[in-house]
C-alpha atoms as a PDB file:
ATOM      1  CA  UNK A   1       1.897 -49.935  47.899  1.00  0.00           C
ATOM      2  CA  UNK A   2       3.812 -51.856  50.370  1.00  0.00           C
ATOM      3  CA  UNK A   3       2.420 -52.834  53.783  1.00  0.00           C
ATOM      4  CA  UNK A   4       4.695 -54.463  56.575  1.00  0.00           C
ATOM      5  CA  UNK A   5       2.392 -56.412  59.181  1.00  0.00           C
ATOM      6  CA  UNK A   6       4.162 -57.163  62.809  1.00  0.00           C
ATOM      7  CA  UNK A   7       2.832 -60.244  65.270  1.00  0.00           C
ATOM      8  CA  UNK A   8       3.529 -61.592  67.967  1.00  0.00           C
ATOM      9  CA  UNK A   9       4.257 -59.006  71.028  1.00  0.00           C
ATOM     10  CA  UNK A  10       2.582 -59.165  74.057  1.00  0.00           C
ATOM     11  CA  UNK A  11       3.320 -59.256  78.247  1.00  0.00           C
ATOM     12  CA  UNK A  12       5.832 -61.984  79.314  1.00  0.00           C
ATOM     13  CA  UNK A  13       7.688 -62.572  82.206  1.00  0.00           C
ATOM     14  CA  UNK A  14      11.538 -62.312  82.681  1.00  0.00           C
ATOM     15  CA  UNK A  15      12.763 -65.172  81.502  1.00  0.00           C
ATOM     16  CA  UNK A  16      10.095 -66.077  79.111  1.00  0.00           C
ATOM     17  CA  UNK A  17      10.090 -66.564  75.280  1.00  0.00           C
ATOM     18  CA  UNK A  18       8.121 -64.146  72.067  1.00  0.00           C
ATOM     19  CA  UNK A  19       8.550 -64.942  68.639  1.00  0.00           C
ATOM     20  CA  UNK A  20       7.704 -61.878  66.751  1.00  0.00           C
ATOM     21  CA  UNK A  21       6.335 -61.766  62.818  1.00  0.00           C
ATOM     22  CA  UNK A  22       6.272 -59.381  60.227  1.00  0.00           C
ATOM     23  CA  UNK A  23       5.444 -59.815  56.711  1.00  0.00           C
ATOM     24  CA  UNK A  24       5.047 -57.638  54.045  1.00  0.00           C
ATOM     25  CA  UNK A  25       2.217 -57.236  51.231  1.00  0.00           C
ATOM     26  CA  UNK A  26       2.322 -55.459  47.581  1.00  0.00           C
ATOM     27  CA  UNK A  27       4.606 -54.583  45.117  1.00  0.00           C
ATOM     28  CA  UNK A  28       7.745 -55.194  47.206  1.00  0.00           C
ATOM     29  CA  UNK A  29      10.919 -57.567  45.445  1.00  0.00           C
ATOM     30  CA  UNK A  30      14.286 -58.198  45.975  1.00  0.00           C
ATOM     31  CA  UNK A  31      14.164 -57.418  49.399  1.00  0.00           C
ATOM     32  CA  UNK A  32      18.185 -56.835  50.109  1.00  0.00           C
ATOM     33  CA  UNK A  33      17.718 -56.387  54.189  1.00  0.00           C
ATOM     34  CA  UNK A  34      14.839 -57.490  56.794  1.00  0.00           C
ATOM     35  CA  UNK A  35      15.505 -56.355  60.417  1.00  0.00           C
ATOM     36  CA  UNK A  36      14.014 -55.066  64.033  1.00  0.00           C
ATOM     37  CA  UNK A  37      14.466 -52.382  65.619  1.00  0.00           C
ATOM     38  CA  UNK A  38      12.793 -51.412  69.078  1.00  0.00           C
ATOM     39  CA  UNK A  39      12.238 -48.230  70.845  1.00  0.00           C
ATOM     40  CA  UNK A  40      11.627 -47.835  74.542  1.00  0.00           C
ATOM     41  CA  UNK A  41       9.753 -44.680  76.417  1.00  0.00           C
ATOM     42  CA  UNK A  42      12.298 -41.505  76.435  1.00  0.00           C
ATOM     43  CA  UNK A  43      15.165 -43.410  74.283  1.00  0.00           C
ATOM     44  CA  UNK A  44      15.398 -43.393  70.580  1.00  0.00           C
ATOM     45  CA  UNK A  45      14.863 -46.372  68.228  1.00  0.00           C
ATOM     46  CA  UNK A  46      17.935 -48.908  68.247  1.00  0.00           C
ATOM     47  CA  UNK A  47      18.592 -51.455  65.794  1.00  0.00           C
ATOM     48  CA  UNK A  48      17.856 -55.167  67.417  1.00  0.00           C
ATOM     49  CA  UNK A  49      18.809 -57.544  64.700  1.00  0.00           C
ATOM     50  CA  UNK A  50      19.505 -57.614  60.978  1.00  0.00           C
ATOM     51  CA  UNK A  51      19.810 -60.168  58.492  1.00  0.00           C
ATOM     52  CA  UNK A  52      20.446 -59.850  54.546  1.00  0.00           C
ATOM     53  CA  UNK A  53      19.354 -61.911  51.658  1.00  0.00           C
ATOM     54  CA  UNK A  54      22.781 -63.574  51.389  1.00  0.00           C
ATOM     55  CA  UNK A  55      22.257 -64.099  54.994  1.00  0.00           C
ATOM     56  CA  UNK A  56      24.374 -62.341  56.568  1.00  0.00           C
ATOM     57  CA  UNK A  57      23.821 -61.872  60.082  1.00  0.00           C
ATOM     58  CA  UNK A  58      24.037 -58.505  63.200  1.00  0.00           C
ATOM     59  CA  UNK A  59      22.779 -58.479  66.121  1.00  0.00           C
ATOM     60  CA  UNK A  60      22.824 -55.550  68.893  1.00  0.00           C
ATOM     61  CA  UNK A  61      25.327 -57.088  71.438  1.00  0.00           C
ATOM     62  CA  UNK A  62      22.845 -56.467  74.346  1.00  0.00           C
ATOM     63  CA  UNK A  63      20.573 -59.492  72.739  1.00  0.00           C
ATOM     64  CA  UNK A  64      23.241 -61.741  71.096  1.00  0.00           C
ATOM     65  CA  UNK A  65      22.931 -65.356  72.552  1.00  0.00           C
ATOM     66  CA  UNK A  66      19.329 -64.280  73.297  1.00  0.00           C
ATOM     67  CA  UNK A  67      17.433 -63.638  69.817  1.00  0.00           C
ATOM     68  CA  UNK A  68      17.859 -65.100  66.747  1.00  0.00           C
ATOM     69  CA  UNK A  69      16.286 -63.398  63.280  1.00  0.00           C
ATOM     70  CA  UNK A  70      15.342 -65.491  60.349  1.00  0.00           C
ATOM     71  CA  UNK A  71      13.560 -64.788  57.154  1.00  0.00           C
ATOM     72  CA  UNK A  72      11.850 -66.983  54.549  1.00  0.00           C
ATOM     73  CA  UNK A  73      12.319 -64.941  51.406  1.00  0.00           C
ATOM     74  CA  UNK A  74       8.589 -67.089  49.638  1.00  0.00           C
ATOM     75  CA  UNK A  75       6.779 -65.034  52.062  1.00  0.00           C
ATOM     76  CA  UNK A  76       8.215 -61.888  52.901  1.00  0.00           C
ATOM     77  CA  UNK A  77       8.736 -62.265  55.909  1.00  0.00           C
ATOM     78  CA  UNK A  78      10.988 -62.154  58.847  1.00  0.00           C
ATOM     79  CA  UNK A  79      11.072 -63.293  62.467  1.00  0.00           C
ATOM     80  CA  UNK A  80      12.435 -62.512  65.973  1.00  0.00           C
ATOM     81  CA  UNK A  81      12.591 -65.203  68.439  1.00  0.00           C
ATOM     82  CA  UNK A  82      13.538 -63.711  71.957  1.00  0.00           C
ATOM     83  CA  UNK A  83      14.405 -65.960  74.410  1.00  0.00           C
ATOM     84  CA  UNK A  84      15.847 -65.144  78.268  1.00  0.00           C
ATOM     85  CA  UNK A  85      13.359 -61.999  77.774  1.00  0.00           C
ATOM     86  CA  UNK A  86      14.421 -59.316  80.603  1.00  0.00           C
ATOM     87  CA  UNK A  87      12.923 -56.074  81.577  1.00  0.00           C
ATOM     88  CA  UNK A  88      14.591 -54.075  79.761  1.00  0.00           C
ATOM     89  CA  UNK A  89      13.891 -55.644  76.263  1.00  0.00           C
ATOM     90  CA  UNK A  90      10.742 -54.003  76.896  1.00  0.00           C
ATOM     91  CA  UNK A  91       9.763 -51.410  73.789  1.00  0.00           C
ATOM     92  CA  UNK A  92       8.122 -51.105  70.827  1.00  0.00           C
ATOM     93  CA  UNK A  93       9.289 -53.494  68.263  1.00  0.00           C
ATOM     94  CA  UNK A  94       9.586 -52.335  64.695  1.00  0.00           C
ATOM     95  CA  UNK A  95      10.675 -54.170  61.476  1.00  0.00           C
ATOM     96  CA  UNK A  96      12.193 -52.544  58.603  1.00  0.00           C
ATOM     97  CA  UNK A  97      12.654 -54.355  55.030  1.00  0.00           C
ATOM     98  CA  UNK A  98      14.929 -52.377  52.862  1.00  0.00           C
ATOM     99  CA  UNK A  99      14.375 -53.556  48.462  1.00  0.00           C
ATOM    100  CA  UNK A 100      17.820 -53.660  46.402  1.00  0.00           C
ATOM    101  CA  UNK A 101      18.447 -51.285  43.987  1.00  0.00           C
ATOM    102  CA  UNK A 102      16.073 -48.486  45.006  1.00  0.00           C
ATOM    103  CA  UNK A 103      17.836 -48.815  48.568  1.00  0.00           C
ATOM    104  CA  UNK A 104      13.862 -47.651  49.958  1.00  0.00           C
ATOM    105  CA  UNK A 105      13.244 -48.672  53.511  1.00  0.00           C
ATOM    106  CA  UNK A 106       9.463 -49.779  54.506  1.00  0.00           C
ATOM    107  CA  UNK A 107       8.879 -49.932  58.236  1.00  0.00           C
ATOM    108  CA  UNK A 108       6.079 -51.965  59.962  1.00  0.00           C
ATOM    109  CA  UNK A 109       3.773 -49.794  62.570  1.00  0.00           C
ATOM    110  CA  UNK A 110       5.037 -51.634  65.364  1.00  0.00           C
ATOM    111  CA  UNK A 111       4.301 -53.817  68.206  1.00  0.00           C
ATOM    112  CA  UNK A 112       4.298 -53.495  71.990  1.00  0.00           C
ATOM    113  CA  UNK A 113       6.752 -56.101  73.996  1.00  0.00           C
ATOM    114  CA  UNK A 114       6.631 -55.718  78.120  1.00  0.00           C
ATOM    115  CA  UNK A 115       8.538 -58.113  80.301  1.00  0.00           C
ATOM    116  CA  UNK A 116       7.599 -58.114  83.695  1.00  0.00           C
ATOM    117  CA  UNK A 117       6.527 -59.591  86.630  1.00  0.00           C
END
């Protein structure tokens, strides 16, 4: 059984910095694609950032020059550093690992970001 754990969110102010985490436990190889996603009150989830294992990189346009994903494919895990945080980055941040072959996406339970003053 596969299990994605998410770190890292909390209460910033505009302008401030989170790195979030999420790694993933069990039976889970050859992940092809690690990414975020986020969903704020009333709107439906959007993808944030996506990287594959070749490392290929997309990022919503509304965060590019702000985040930046990584991964380090020993542990499973993949990370969002947001920088230049503004208000309305804040959501519910969920990451989503997707395994070759099988194509089966596994999503983390998700973690709360709020930027404000």
């Amino acid at each position: 059984q596969v299990r994605l754990v998410e770190s890292g969110g909390g209460l910033v102010q505009p302008g401030g910095s989170l790195r979030l985490s999420c790694a993933a436990s069990g039976n889970i190889v050859n992940i092809y694609l690690m990414g975020w996603y986020r969903q704020a009150p009333g709107n439906q989830r959007e993808l944030v950032a996506t990287i594959t294992s070749s490392g290929m990189l997309n990022y919503a346009d509304s965060v590019k020059g702000r985040f930046t994903i990584s991964r380090d494919n020993a542990k499973n895990t993949v990370y969002l550093q947001m920088n230049s945080l503004k208000p309305e980055d804040t959501a519910v941040y969920y990451c989503k690992f997707r395994a070759s072959i099988t194509w089966t996406d596994y999503w983390g339970q998700g973690t709360q970001v709020t930027v404000s003053s």
